[in-house]
Protein backbone atom coordinates (compact mmCIF):
# COMPACT_ATOMS: atom_id res chain seq x y z
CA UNK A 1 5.75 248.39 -40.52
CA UNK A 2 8.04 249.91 -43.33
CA UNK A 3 7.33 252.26 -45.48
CA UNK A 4 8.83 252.85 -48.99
CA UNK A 5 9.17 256.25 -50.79
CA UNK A 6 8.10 257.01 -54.02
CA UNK A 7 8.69 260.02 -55.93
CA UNK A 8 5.83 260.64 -58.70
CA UNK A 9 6.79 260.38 -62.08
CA UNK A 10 7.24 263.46 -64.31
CA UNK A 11 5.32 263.74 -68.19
CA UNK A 12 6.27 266.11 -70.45
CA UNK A 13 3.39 269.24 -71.41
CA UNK A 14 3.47 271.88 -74.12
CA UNK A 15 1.88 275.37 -72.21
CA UNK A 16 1.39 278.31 -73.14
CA UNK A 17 -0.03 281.41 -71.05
CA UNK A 18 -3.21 282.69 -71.79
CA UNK A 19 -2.91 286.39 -72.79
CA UNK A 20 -5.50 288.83 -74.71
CA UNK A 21 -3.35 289.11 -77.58
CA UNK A 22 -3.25 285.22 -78.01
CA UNK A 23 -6.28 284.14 -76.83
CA UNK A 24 -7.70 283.46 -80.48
CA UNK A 25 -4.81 281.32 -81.82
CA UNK A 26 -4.68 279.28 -78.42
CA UNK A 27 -8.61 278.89 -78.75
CA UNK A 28 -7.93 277.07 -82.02
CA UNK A 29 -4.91 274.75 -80.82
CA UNK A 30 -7.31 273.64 -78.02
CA UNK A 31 -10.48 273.34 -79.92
CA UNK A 32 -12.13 275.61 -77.33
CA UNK A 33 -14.30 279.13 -78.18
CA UNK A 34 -13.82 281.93 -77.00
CA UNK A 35 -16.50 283.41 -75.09
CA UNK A 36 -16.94 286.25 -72.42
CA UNK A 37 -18.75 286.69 -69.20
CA UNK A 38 -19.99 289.99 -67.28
CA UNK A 39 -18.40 290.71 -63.94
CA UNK A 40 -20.13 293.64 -62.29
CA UNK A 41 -19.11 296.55 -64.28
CA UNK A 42 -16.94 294.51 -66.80
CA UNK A 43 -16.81 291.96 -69.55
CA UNK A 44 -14.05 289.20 -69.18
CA UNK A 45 -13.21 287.05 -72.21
CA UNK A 46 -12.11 283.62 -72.10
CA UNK A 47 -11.67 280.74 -73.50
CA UNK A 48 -13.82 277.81 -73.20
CA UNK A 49 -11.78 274.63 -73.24
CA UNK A 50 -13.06 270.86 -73.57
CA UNK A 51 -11.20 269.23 -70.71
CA UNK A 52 -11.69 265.49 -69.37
CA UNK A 53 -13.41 265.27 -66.38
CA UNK A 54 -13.20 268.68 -64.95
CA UNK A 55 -13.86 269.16 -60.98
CA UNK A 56 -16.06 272.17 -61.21
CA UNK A 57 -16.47 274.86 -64.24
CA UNK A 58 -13.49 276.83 -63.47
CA UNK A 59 -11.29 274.44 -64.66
CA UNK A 60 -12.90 274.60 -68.08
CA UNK A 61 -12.36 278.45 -68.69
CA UNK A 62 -9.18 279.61 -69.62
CA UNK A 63 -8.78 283.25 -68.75
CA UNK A 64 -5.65 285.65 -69.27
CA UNK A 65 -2.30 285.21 -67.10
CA UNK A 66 -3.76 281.23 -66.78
CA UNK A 67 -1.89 278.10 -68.57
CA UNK A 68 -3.51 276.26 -70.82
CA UNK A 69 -1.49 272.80 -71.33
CA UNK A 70 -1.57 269.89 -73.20
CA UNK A 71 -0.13 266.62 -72.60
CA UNK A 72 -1.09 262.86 -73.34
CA UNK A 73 -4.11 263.09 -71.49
CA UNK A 74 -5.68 266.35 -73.20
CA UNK A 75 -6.07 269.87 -72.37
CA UNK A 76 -5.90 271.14 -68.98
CA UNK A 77 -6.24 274.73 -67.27
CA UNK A 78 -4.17 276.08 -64.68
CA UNK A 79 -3.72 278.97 -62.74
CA UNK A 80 -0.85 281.57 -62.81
CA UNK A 81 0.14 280.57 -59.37
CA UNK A 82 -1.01 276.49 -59.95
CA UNK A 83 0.81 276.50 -63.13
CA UNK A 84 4.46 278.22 -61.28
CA UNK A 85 3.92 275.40 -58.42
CA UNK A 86 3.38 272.48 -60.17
CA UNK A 87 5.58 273.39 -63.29
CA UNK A 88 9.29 273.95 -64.71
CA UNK A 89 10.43 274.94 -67.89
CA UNK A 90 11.86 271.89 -69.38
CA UNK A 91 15.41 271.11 -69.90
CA UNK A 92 15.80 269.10 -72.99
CA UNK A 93 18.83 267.12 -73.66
CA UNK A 94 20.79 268.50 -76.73
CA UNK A 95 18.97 266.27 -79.00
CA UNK A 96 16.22 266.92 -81.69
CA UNK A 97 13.58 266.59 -78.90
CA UNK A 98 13.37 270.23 -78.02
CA UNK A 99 13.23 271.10 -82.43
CA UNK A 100 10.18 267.96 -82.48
CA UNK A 101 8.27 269.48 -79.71
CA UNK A 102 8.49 273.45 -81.25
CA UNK A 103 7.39 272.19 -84.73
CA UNK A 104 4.48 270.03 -83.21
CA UNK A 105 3.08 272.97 -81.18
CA UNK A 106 3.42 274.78 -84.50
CA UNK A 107 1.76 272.58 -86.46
CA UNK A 108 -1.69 272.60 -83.75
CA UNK A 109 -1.45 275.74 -83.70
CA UNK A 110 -1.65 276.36 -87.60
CA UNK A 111 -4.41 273.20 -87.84
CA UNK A 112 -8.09 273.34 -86.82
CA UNK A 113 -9.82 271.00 -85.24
């Protein structure tokens, strides 16, 4: 038997971490709400994100130090430490691609859904 190797292809993701202080703006980019749940003693806001075909109900809640990202395939959450292992920043070629990508994010970001 002989085995070939494969190396899984890369996509490119706008992300951007969840923090108090953004939390409304990224709610509207995604389309989400943001909504809060009590823990004990405390009240933890998040936000609540529309993602295809989540594995459990964690991965629809987007709390602060997570990543919320977007690529082709929609919205995703990740953890802080999911996010670091999975992701790096991306290099872009000196081309427009990098200016394309900044005024795209800027444009969900300042557009409802």
């Amino acid at each position: 038997m002989q085995t070939t190797k494969y190396v899984r292809k890369p996509f490119l993701a706008d992300a951007v971490q969840v923090t108090a202080e953004n939390m409304a703006d990224l709610a509207v980019w995604c389309g989400g709400t943001v909504e809060q749940e009590t823990r004990g003693k405390r009240t933890v806001r998040y936000i609540k994100v529309d993602v295809k075909n989540p594995l459990n109900d964690r991965q629809t809640k987007a709390y602060s130090v997570d990543w919320l990202v977007f690529s082709k395939g929609g919205y995703k959450v990740y953890t802080d430490r999911a996010f670091n292992a999975c992701f790096e920043v991306y290099d872009a070629p000196s081309e427009t691609v990098g200016q394309e990508q900044l005024t795209g994010l800027a444009d969900k970001l300042n557009t409802p859904k």
